[in-house]
Protein backbone atom coordinates (compact mmCIF):
# COMPACT_ATOMS: atom_id res chain seq x y z
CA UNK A 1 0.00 0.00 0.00
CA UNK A 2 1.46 3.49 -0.61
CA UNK A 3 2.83 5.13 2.04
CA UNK A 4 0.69 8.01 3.30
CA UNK A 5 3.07 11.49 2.61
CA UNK A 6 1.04 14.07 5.02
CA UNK A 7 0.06 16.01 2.05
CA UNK A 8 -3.77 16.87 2.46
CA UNK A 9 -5.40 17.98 -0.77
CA UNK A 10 -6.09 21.71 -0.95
CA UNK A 11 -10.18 21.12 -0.96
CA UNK A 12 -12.35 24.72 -1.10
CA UNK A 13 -9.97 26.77 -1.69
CA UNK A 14 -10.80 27.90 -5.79
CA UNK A 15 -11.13 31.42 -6.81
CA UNK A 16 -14.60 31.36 -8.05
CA UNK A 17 -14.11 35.32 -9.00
CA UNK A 18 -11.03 34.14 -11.16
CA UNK A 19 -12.25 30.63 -12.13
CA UNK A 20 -15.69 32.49 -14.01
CA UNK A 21 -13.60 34.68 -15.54
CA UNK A 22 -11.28 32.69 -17.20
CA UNK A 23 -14.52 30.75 -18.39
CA UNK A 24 -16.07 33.99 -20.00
CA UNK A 25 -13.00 34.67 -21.51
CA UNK A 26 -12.92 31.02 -22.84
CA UNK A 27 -16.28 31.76 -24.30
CA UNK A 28 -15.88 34.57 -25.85
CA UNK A 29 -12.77 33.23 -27.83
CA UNK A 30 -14.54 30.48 -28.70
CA UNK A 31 -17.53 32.68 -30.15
CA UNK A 32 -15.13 34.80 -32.24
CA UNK A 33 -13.34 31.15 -33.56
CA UNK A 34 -17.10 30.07 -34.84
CA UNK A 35 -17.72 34.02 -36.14
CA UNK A 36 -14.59 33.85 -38.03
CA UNK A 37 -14.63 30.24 -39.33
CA UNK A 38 -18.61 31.35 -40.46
CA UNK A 39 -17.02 34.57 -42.09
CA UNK A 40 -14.45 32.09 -44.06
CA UNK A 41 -16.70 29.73 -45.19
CA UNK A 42 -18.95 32.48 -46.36
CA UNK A 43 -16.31 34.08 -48.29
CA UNK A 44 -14.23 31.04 -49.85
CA UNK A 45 -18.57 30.14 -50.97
CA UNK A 46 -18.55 33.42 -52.58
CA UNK A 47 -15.35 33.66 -54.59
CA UNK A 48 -15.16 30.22 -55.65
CA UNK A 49 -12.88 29.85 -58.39
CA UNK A 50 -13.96 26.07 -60.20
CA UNK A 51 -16.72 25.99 -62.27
């Protein structure tokens, strides 16, 4: 059995102010990717260049 090291795990102790706002931010980025790949894929449709 592994030997026990006296480490406790660090339970209740996350930044819930910090940890939301890394999550909007995630978001966000992730709204502009889909925005952009929309704006691509409209554009290459557009100016097509085979018959």
């Amino acid at each position: 059995m592994a030997a026990q090291t006296g480490h406790q795990p660090d339970s209740g102790t996350t930044d819930m102010t910090e940890h939301l706002k890394t999550w909007h931010g995630f978001l966000s980025f992730m709204k502009w990717q889909v925005v952009g790949a929309i704006a691509l894929l409209v554009f290459l449709a557009i100016f097509r260049t085979h018959g």
